[in-house]
Protein backbone atom coordinates (compact mmCIF):
# COMPACT_ATOMS: atom_id res chain seq x y z
CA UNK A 1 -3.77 -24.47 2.61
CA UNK A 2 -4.08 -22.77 6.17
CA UNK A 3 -7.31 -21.68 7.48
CA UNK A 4 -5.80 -18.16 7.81
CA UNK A 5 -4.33 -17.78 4.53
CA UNK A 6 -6.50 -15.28 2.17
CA UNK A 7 -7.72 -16.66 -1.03
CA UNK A 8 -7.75 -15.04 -4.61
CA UNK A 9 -10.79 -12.92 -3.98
CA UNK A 10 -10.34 -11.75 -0.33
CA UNK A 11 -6.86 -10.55 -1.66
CA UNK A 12 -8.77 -8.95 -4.77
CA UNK A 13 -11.45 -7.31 -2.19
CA UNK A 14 -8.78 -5.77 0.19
CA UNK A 15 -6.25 -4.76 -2.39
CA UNK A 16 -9.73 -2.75 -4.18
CA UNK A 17 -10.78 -1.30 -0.46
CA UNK A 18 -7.59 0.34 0.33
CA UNK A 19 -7.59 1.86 -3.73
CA UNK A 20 -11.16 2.64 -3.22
CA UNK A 21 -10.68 4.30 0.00
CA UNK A 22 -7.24 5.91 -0.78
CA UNK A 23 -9.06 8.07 -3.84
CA UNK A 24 -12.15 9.14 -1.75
CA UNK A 25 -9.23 10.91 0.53
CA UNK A 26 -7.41 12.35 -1.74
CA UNK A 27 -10.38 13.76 -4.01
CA UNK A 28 -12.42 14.67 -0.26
CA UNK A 29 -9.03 16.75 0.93
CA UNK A 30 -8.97 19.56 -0.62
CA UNK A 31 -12.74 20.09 -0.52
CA UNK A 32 -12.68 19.14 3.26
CA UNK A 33 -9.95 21.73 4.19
CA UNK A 34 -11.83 24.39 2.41
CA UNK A 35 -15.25 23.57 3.36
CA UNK A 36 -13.99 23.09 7.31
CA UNK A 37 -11.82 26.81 6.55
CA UNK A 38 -15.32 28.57 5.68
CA UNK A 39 -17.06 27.29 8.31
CA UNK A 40 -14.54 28.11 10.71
CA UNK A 41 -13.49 31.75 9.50
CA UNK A 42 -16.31 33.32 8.09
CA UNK A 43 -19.83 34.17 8.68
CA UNK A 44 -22.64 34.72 6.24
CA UNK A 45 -26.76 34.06 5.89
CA UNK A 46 -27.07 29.96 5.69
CA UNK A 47 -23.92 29.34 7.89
CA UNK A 48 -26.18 27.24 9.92
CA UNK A 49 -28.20 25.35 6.97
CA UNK A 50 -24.49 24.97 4.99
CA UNK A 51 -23.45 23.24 8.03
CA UNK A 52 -26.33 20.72 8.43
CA UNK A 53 -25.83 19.48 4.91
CA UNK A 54 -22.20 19.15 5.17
CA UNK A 55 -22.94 16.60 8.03
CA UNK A 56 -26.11 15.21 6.93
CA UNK A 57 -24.72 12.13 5.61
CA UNK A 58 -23.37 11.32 9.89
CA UNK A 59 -27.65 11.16 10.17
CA UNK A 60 -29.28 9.67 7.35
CA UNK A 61 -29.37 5.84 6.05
CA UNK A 62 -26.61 4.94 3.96
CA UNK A 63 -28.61 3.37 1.43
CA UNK A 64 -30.82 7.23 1.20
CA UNK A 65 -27.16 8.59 -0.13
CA UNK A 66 -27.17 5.46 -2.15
CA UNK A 67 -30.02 6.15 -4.20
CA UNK A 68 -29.25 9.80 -4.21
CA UNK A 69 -26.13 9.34 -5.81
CA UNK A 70 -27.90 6.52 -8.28
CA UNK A 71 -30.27 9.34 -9.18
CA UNK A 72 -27.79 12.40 -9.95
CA UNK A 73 -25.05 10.22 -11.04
CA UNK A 74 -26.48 7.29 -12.58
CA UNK A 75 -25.70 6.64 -16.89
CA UNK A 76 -29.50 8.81 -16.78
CA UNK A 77 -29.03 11.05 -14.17
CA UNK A 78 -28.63 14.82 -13.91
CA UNK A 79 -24.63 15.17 -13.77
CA UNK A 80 -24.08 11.68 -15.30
CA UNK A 81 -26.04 11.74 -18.30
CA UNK A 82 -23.55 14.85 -18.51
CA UNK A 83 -20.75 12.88 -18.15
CA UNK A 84 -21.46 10.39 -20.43
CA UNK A 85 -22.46 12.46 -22.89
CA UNK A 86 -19.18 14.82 -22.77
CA UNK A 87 -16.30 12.85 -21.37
CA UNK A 88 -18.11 9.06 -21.75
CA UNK A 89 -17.24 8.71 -17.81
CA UNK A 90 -19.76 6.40 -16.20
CA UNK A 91 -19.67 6.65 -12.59
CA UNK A 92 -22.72 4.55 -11.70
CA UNK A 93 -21.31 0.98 -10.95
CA UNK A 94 -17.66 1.20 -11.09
CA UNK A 95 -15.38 1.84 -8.89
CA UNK A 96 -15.35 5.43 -9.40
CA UNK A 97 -18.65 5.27 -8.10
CA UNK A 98 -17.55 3.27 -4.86
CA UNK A 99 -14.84 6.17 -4.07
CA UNK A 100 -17.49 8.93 -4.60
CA UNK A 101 -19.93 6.88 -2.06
CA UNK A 102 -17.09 6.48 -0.03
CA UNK A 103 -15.91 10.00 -0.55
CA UNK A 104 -19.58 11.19 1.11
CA UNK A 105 -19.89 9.38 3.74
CA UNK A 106 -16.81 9.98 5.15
CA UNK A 107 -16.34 13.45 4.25
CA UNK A 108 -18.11 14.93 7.56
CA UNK A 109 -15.44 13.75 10.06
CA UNK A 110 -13.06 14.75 8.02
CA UNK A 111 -14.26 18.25 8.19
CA UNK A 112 -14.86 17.93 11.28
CA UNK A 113 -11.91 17.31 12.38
CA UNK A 114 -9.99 19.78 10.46
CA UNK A 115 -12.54 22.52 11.52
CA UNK A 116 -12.01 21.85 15.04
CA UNK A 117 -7.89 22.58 14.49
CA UNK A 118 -8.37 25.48 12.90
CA UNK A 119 -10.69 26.95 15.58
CA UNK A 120 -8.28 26.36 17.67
CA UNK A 121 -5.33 28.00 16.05
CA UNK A 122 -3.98 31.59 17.53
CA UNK A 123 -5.48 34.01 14.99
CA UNK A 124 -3.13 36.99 16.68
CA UNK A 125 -0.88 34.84 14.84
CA UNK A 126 -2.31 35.16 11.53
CA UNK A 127 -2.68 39.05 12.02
CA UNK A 128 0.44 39.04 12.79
CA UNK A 129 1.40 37.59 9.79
CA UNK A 130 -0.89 40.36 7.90
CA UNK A 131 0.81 43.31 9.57
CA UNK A 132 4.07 42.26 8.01
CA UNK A 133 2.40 42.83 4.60
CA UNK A 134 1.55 38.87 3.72
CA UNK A 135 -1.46 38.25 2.02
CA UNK A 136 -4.50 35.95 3.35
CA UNK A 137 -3.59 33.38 1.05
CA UNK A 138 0.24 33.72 1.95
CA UNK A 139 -1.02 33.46 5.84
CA UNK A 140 -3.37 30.34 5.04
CA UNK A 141 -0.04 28.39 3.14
CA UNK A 142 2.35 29.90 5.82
CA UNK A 143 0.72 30.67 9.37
CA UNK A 144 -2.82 28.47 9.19
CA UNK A 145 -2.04 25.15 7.27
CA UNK A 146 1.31 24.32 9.21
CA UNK A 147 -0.52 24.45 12.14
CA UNK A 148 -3.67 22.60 11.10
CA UNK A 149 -0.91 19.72 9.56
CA UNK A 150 -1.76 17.38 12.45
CA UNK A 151 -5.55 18.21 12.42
CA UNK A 152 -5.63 17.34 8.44
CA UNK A 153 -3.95 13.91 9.10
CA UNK A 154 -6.22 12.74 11.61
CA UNK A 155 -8.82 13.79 9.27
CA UNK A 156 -7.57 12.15 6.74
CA UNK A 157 -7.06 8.77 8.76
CA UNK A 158 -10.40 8.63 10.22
CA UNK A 159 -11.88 9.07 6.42
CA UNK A 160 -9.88 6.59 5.10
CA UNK A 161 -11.09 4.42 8.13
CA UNK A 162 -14.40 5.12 7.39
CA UNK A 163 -14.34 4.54 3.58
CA UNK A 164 -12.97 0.91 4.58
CA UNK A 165 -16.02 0.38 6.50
CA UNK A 166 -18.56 1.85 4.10
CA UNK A 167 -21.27 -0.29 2.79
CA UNK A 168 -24.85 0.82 2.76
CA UNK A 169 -24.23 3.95 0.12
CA UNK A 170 -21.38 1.70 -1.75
CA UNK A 171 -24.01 -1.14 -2.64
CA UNK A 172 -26.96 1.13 -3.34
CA UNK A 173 -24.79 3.30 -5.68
CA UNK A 174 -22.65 0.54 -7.42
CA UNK A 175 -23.76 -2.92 -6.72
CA UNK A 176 -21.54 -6.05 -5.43
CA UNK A 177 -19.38 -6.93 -8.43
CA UNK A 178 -16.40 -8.63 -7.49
CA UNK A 179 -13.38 -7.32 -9.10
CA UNK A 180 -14.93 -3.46 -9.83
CA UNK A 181 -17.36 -2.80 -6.39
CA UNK A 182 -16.66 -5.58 -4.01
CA UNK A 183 -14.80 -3.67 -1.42
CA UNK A 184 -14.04 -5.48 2.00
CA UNK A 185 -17.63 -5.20 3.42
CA UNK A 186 -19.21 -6.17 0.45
CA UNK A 187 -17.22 -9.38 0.40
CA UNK A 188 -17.82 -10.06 3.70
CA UNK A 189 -21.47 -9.71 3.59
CA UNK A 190 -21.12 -12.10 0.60
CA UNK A 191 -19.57 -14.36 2.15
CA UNK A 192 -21.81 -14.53 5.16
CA UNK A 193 -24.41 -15.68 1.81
CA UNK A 194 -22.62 -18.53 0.88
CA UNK A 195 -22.44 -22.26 2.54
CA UNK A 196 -18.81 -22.59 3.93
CA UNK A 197 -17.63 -19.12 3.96
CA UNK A 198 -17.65 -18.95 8.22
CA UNK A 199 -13.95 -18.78 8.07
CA UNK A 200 -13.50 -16.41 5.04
CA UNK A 201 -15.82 -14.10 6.81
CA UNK A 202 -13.91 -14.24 9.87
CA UNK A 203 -10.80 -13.35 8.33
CA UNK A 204 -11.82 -10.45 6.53
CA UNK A 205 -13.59 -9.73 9.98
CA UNK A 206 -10.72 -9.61 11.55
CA UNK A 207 -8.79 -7.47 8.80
CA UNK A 208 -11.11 -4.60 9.16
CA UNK A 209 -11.10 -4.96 12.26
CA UNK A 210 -7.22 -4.51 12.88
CA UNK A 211 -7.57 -1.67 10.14
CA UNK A 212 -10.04 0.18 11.54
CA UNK A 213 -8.19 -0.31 15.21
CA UNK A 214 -4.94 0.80 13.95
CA UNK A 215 -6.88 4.25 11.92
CA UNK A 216 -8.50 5.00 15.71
CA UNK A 217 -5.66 4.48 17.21
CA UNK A 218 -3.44 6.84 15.03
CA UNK A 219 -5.69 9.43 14.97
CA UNK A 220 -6.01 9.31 18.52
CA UNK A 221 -1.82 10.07 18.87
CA UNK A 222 -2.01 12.78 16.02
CA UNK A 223 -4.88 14.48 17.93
CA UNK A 224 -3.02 14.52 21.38
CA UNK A 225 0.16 15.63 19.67
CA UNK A 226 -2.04 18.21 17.78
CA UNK A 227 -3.12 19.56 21.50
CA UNK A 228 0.16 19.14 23.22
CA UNK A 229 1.42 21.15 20.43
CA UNK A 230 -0.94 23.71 21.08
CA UNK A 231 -0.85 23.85 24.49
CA UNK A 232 2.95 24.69 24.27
């Protein structure tokens, strides 16, 4: 067997990042466009404060969002006791739980980046839009999101990026079980515990690596398209 060749359970690990990582997008999305929209377009009292805990999770320890999640969404906390209870979802320790932890941390640069396209969208553009008689949520489906399209995707990518990478929350929240929580890291710190796993480390190494390369690298294109675009 070559040295390179990825056994059973790196497969297992990789093939659970990229689902784990893939659902944190898609259930972060929507929230992220809206969240990014409000703080973009509108003013109110706690504009300020609302935007601090949208990006607290860029400033605090991984493993603090961890246990916070443990605590609110744990089988005996707040919302998932609830949960339980009413649907008998369990959160805590599956891999539900690893795309929610995965979901937070990354959610701020996703945000972020759509935010910063839609400040810089022409809003004579979206008046204009109004004059003709179309609604605001007409303009937002019509005028604002086609023009935010690029901004979205290199939100998207550098979230997905960062849910590959994201350990400190994942294995406070949900643990290191292989086959249900053992995303990419989490395998590769394992591995680092175990006699003979040098070159099983390095591989995955070098997989998120290349991954997390190839994410940079494609947002970077999107988000210099996104400004030539503009520009013209």
């Amino acid at each position: 067997m070559s040295p390179f060749a990825l056994t059973p359970v790196e497969i297992e690990a990789l093939r659970l990042s990229l689902w784990v990582s893939g659902w944190a997008v898609a259930v972060s999305l929507p929230l992220g466009i809206m969240a990014a929209w409000v703080l973009a377009r509108l003013r109110f009292p706690g504009k300020s404060l609302v935007d601090g805990v949208i990006h607290l999770p860029l400033v605090l320890p991984p493993v603090v969002l961890g246990y916070l999640l443990l605590v609110l969404f744990g089988r005996r906390g707040v919302i998932g006791a609830l949960l339980y209870k009413t649907l008998g979802i369990t959160i805590a320790f599956t891999w539900k739980g690893a795309a929610l932890a995965s979901a937070v941390m990354a959610f701020p640069l996703l945000v972020r980046a759509v935010r910063l396209s839609l400040e810089g969208v022409d809003r004579g553009l979206e008046s204009a839009a109004r004059t003709l008689g179309a609604g605001p949520v007409r303009v937002f489906f019509t005028v604002t999101l086609p023009l935010v399209v690029p901004g979205i995707i290199a939100g998207a990518i550098l979230a997905f990026a960062r849910s590959l990478g994201e350990f400190g929350a994942t294995i406070t929240f949900v643990s290191n079980i292989r086959g249900e929580t053992q995303t990419l890291p989490l395998a590769l710190y394992t591995l680092t515990q175990v006699p003979g796993g040098e070159w099983a480390a390095m591989r995955l190494c070098v997989i998120a690596v290349v991954l997390g390369m190839a994410a940079l690298v494609a947002s970077e294109l999107l988000a210099r398209r996104f400004a030539a675009r503009m520009e013209g």
